[in-house]
N, C-alpha and C. Protein backbone atom coordinates (compact mmCIF):
# COMPACT_ATOMS: atom_id res chain seq x y z
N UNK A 1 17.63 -6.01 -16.23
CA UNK A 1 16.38 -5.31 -16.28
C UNK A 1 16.35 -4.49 -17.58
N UNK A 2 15.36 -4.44 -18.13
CA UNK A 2 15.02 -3.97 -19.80
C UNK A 2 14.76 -2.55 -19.33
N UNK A 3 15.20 -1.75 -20.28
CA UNK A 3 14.26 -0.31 -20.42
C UNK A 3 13.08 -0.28 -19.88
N UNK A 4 12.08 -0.93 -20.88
CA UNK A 4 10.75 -0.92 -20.59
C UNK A 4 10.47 -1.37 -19.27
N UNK A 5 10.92 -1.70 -18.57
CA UNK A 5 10.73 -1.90 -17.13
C UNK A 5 11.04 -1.74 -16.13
N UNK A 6 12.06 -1.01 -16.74
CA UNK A 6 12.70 0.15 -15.65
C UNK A 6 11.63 1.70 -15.89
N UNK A 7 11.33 1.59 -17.37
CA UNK A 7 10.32 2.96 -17.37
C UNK A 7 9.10 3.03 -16.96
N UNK A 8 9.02 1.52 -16.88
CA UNK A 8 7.25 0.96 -16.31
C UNK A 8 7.80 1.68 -14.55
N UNK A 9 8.33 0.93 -13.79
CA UNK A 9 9.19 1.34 -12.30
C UNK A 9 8.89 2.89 -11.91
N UNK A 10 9.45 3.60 -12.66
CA UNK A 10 10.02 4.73 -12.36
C UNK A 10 8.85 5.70 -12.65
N UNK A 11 7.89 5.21 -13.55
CA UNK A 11 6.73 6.45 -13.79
C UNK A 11 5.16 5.94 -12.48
N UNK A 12 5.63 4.72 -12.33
CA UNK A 12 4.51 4.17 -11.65
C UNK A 12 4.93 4.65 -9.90
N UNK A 13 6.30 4.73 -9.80
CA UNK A 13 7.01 5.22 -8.60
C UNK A 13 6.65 7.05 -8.72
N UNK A 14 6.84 7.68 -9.82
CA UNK A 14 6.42 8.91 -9.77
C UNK A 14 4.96 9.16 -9.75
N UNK A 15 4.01 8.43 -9.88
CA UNK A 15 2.82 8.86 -10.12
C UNK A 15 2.65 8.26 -8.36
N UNK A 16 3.03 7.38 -7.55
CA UNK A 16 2.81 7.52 -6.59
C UNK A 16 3.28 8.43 -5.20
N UNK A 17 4.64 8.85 -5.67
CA UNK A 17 5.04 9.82 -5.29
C UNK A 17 4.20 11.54 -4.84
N UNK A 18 3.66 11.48 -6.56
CA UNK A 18 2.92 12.55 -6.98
C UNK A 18 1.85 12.43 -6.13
N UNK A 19 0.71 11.31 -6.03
CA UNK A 19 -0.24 10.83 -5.20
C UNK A 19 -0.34 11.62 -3.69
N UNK A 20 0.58 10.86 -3.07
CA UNK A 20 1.46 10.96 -1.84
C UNK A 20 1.51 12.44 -1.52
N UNK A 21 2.02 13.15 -2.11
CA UNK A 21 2.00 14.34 -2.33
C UNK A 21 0.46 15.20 -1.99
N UNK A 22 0.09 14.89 -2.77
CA UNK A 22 -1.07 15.42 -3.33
C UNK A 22 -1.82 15.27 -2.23
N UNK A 23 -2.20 14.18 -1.24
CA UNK A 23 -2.74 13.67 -0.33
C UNK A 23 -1.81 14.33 0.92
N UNK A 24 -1.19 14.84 1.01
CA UNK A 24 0.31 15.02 2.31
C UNK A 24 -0.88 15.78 3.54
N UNK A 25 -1.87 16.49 3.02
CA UNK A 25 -2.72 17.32 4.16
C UNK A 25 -3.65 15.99 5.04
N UNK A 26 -4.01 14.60 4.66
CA UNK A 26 -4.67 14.24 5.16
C UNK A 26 -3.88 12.72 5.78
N UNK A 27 -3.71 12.56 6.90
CA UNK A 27 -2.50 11.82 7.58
C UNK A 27 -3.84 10.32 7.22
N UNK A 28 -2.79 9.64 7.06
CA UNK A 28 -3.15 8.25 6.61
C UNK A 28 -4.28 8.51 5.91
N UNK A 29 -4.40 9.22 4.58
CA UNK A 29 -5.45 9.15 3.68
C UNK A 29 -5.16 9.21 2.32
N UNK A 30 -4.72 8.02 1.90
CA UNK A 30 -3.90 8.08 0.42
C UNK A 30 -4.23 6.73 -0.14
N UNK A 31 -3.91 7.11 -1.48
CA UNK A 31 -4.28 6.04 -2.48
C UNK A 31 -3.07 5.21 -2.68
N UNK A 32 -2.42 5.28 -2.18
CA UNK A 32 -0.45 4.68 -2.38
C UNK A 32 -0.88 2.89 -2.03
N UNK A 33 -1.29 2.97 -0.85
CA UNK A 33 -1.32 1.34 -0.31
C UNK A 33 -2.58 0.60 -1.42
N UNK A 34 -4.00 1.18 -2.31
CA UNK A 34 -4.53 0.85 -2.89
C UNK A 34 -3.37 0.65 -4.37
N UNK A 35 -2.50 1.21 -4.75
CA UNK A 35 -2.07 1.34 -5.97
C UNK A 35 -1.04 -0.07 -5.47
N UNK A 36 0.16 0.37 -4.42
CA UNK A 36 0.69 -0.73 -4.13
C UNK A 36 -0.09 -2.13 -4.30
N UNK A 37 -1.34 -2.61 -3.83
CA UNK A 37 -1.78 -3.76 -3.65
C UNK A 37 -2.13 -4.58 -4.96
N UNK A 38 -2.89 -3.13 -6.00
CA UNK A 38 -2.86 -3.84 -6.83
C UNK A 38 -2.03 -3.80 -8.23
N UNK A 39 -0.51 -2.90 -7.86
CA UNK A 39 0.87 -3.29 -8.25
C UNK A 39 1.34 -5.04 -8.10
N UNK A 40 1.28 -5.13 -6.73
CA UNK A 40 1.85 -6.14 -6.45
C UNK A 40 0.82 -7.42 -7.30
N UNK A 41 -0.72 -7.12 -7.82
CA UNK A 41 -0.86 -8.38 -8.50
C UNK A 41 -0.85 -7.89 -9.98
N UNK A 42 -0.51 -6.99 -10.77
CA UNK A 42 -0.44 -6.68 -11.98
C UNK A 42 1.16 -6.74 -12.40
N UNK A 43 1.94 -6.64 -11.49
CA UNK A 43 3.59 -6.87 -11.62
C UNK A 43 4.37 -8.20 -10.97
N UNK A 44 5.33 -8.74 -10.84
CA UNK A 44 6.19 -9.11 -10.72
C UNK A 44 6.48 -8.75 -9.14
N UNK A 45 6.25 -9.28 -8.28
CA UNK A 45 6.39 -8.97 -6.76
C UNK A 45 7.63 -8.08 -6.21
N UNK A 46 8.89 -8.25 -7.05
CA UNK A 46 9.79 -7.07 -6.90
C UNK A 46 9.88 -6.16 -7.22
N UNK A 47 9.04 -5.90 -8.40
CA UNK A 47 9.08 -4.57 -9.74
C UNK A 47 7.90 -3.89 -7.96
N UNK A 48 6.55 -4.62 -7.45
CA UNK A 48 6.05 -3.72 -6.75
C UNK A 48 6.41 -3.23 -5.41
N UNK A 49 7.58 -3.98 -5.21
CA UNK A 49 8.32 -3.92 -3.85
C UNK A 49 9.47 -2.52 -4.58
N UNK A 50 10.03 -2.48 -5.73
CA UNK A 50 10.76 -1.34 -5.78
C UNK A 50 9.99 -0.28 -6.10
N UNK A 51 8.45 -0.10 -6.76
CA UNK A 51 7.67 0.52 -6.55
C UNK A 51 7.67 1.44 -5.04
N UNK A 52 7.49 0.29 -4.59
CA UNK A 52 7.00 0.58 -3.09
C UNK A 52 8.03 1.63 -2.62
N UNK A 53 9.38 0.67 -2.54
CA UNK A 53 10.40 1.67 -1.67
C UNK A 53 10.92 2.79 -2.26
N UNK A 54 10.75 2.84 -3.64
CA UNK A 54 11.29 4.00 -4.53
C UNK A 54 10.49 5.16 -3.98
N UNK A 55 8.94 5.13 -3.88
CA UNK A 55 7.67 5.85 -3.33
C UNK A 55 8.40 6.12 -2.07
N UNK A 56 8.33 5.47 -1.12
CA UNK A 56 8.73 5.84 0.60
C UNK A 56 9.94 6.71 0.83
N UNK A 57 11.15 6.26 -0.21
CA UNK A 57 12.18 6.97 0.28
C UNK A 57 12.36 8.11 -0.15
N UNK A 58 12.05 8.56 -1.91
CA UNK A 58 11.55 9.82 -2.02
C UNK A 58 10.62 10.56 -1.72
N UNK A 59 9.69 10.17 -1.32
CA UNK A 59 8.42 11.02 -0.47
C UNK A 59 9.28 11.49 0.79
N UNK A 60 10.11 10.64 1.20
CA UNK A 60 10.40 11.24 3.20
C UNK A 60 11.46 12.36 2.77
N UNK A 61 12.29 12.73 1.83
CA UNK A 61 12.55 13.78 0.96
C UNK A 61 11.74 15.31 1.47
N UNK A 62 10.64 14.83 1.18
CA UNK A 62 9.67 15.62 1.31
C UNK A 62 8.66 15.72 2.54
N UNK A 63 8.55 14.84 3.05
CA UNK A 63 8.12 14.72 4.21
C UNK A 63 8.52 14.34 5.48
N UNK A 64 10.02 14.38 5.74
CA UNK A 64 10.83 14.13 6.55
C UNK A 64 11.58 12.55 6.37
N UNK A 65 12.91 12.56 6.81
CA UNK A 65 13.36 11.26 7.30
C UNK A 65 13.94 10.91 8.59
N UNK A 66 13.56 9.71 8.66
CA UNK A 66 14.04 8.83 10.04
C UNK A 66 13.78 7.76 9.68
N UNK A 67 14.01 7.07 11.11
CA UNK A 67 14.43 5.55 10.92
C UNK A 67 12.82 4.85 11.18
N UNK A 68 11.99 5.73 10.55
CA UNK A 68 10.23 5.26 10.09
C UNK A 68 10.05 4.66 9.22
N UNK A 69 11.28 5.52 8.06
CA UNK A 69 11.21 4.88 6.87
C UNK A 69 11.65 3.41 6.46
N UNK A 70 12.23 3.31 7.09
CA UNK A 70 12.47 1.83 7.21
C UNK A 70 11.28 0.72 7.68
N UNK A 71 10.82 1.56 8.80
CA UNK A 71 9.57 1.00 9.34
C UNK A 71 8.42 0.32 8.32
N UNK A 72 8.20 1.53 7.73
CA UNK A 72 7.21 1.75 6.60
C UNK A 72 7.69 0.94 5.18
N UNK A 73 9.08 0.70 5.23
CA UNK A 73 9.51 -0.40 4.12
C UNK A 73 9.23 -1.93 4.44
N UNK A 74 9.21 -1.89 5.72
CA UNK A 74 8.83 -3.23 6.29
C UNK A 74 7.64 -3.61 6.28
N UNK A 75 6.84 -2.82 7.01
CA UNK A 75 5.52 -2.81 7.13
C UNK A 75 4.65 -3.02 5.58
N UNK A 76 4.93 -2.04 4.58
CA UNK A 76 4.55 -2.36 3.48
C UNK A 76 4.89 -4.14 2.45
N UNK A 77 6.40 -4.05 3.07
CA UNK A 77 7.00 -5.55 2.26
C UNK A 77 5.74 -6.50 2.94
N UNK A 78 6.02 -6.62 4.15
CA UNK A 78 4.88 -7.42 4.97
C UNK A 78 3.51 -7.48 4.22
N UNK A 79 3.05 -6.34 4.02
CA UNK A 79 1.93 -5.78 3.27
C UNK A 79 1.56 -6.57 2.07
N UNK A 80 2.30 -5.83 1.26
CA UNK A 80 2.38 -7.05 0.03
C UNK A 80 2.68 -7.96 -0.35
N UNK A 81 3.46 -8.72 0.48
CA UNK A 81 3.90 -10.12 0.67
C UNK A 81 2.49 -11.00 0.81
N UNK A 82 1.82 -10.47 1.89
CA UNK A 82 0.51 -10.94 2.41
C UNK A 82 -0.39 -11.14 1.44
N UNK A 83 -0.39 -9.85 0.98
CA UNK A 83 -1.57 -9.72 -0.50
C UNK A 83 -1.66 -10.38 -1.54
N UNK A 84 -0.26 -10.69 -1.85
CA UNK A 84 -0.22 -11.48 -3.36
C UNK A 84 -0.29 -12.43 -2.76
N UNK A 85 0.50 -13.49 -1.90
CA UNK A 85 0.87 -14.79 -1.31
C UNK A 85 -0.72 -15.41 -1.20
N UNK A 86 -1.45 -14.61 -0.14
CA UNK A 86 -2.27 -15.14 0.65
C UNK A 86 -3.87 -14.61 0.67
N UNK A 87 -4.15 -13.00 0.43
CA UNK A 87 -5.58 -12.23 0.49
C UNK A 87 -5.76 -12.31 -1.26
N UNK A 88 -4.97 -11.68 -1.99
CA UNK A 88 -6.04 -11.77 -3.75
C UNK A 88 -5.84 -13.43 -3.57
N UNK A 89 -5.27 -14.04 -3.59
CA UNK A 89 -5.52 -15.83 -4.35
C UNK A 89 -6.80 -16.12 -3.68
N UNK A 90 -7.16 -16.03 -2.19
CA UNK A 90 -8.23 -16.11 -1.54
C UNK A 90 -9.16 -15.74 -2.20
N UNK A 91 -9.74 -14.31 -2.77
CA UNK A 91 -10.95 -14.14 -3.39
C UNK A 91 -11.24 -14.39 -4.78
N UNK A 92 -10.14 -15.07 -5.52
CA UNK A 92 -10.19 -15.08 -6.87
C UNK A 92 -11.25 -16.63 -7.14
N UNK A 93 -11.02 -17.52 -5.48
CA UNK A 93 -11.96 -18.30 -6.24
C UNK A 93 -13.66 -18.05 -6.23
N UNK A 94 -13.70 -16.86 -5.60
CA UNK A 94 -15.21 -16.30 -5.37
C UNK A 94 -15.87 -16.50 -7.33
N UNK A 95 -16.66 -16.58 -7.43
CA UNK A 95 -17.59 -16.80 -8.56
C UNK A 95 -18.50 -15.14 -9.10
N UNK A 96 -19.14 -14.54 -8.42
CA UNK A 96 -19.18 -13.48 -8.20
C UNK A 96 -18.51 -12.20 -8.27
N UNK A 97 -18.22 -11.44 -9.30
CA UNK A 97 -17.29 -10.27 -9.56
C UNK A 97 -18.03 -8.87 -8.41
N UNK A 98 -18.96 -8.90 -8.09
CA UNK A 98 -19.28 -8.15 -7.32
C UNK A 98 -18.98 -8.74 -5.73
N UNK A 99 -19.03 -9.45 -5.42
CA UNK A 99 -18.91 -10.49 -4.21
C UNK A 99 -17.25 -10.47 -3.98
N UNK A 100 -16.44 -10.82 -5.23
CA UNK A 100 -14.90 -10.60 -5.22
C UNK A 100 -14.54 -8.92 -5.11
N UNK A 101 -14.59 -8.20 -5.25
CA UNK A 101 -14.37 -6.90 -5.47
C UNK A 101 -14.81 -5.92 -4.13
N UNK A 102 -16.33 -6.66 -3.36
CA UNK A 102 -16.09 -6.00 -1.83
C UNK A 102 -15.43 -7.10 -1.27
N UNK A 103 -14.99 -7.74 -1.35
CA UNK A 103 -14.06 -9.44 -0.23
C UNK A 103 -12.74 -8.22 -0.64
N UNK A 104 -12.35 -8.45 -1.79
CA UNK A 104 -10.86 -7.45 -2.10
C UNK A 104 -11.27 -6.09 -1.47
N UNK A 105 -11.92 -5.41 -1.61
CA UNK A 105 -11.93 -3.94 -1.06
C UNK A 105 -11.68 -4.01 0.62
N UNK A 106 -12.58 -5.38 0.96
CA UNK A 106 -12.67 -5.38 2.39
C UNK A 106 -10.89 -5.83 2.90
N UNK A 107 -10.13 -6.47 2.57
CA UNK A 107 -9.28 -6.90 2.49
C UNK A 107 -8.32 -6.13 2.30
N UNK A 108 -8.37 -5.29 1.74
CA UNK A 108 -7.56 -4.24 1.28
C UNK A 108 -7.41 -3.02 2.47
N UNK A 109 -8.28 -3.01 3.00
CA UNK A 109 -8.58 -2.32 4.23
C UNK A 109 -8.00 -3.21 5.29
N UNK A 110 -8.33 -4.27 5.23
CA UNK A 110 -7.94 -5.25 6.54
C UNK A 110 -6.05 -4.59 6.63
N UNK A 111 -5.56 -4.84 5.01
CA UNK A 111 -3.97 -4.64 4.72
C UNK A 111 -3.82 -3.40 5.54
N UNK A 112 -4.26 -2.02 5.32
CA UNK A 112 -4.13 -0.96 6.12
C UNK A 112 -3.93 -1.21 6.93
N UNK A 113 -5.33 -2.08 8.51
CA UNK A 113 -4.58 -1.93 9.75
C UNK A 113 -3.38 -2.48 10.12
N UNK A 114 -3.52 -3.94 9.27
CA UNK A 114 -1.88 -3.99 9.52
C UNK A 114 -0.79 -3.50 9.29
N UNK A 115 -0.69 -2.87 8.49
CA UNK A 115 0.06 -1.83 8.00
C UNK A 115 0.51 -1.04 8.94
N UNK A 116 -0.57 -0.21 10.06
CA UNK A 116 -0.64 0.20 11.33
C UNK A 116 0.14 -0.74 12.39
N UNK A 117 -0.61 -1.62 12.47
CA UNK A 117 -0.03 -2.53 13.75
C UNK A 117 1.62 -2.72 13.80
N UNK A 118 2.07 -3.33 12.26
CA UNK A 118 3.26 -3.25 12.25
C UNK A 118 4.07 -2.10 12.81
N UNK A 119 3.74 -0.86 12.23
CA UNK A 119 4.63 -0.05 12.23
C UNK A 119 4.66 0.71 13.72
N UNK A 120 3.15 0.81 14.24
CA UNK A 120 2.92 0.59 15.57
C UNK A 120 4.00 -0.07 16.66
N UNK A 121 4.08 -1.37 16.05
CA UNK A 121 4.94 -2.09 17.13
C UNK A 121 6.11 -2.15 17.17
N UNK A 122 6.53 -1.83 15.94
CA UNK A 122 8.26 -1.35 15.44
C UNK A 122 8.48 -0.20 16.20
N UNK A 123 7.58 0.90 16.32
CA UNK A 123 7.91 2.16 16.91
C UNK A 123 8.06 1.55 18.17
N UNK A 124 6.86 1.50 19.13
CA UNK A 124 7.18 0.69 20.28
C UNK A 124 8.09 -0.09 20.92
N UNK A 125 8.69 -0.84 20.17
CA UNK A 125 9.62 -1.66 20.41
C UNK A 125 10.93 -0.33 20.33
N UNK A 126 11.31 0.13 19.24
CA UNK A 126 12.63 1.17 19.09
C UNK A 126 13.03 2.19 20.28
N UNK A 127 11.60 2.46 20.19
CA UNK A 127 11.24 3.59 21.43
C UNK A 127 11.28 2.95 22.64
N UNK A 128 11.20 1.84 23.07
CA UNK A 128 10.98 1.20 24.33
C UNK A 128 10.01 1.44 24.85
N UNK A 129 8.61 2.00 24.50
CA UNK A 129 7.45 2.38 25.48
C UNK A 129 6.65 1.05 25.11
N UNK A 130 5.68 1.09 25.87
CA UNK A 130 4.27 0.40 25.89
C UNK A 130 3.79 -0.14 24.34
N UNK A 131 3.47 -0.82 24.19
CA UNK A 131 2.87 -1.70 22.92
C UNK A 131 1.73 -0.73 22.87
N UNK A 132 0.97 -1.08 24.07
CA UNK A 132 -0.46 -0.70 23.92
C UNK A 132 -0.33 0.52 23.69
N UNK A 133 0.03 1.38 24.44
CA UNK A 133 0.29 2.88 23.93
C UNK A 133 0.09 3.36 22.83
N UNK A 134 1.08 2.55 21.69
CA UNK A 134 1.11 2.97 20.39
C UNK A 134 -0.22 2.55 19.87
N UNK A 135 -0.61 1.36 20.06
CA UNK A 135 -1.50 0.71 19.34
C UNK A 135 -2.72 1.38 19.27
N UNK A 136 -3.10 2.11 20.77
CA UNK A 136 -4.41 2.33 21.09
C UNK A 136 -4.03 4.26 20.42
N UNK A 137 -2.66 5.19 20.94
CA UNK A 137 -2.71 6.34 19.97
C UNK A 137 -2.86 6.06 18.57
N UNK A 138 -2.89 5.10 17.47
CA UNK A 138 -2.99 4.59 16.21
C UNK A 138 -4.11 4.31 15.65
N UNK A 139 -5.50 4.04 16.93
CA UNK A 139 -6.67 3.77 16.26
C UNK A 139 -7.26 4.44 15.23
N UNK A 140 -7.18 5.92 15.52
CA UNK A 140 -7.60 6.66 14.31
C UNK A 140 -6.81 6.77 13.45
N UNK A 141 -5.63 6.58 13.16
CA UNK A 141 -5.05 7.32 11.68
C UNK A 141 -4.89 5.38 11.51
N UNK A 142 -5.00 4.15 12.04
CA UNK A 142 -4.73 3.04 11.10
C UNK A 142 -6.59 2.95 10.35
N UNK A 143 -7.34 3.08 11.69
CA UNK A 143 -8.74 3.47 10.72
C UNK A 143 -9.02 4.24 9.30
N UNK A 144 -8.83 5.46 9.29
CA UNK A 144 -8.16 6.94 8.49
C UNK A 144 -7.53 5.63 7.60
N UNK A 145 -6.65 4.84 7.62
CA UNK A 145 -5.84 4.08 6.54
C UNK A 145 -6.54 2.88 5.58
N UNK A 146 -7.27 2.26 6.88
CA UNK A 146 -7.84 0.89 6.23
C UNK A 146 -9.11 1.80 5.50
N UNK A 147 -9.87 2.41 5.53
CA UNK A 147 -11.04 2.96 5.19
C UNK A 147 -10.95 3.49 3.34
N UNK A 148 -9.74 4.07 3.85
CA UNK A 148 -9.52 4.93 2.48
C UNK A 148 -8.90 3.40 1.83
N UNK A 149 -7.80 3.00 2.00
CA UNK A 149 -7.45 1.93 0.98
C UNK A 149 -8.58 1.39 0.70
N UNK A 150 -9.80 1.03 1.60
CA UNK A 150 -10.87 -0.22 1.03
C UNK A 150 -11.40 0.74 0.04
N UNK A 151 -11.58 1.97 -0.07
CA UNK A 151 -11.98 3.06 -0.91
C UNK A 151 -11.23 3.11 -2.15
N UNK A 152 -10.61 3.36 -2.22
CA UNK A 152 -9.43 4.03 -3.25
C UNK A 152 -8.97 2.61 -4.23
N UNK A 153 -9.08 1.15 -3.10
CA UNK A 153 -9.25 0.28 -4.21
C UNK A 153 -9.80 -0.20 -5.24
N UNK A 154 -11.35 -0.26 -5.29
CA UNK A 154 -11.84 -0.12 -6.24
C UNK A 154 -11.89 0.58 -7.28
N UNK A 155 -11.07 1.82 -6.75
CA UNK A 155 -10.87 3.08 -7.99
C UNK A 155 -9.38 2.70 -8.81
N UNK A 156 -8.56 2.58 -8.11
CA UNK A 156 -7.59 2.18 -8.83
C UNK A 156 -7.34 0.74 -9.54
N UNK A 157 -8.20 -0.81 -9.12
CA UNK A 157 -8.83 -1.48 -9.94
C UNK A 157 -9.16 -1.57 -11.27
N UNK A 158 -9.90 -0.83 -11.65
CA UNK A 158 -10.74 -0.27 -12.50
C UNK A 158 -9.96 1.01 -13.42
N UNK A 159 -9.16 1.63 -12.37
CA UNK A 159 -7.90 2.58 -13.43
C UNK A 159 -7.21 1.41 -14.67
N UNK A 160 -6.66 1.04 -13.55
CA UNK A 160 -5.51 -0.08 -13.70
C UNK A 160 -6.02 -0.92 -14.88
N UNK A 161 -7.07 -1.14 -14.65
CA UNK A 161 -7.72 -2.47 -15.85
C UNK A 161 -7.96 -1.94 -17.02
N UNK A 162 -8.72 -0.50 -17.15
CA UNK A 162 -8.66 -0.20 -18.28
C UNK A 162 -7.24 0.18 -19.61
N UNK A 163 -6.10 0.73 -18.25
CA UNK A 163 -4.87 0.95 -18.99
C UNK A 163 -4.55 -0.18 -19.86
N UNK A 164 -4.48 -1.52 -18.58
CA UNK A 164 -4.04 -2.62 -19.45
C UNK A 164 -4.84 -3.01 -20.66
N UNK A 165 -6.30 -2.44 -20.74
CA UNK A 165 -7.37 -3.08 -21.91
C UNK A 165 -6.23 -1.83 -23.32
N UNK A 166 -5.86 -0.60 -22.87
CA UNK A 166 -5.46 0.29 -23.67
C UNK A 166 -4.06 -0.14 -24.19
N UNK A 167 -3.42 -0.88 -23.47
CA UNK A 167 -1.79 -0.96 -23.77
C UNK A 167 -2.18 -2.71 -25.01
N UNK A 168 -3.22 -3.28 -25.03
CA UNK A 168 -2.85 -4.61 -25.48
C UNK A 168 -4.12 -4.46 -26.57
């Protein structure tokens, strides 16, 4: 791994960190899973997966640790696995840049609840209680999740694109 991409890693991991942070008062209302998603199609699928976990494990630093965090490493890998593999290739053949951009926003949101469900059912399962339990206490904060990512994507989109118009 080169410098430059270890410094690309580590500031893109701090600025989500910072994010994370910044957001800590509003439970599932952050721009992290919008930045992740569209990490994972501006990078190299591992550079956004160490993104990812570099973000989770120093944030729980700060916001507690347990064996969530792991949860939340999964749930996210899942996450972006999905996204690059299977949801952006899907809307890229849209013709329409406005038509592609709510399909991705909508999508991006879809990523949230799962995001939920997973981690939902991981708890469930660890804990031994009820599936449904978790699933149905989760409606509001995986809502609270998908809402803001379909939000926050288009903003970071549009961050993101101009940097790269600035770096080349």
């Amino acid at each position: 791994m080169n410098t430059r991409r270890l410094a690309q890693i580590a500031l893109l991991s701090a600025l989500s960190v910072a994010l994370r942070y910044a957001f800590g008062a509003f439970p599932n209302i952050k721009p992290i899973t919008a930045i992740f998603l569209v990490l994972s199609i501006t990078l190299v699928l591992a550079d956004s997966l160490m993104v990812m976990a570099l973000t989770m494990v120093v944030t729980s630093f700060i916001f507690g640790f347990g064996p969530w965090v792991l949860w939340q490493l999964l749930a996210y890998g899942v996450v972006l696995f999905l996204w690059k593999m299977l949801c952006y290739p899907l809307t890229k053949s849209l013709k329409s840049a406005t038509i592609r951009g709510v399909a991705q926003s909508v999508l991006a949101g879809l990523m949230g609840i799962l995001y939920g469900l997973v981690i939902d059912s991981v708890s469930a399962l660890f804990y031994q209680m009820p599936i449904w339990a978790y699933l149905l206490n989760g409606i509001s904060f995986n809502l609270a999740h998908a809402i803001s990512t379909a939000l926050f994507y288009p903003i970071i989109v549009t961050i993101f694109a101009r940097l790269e118009q600035l770096t080349h």
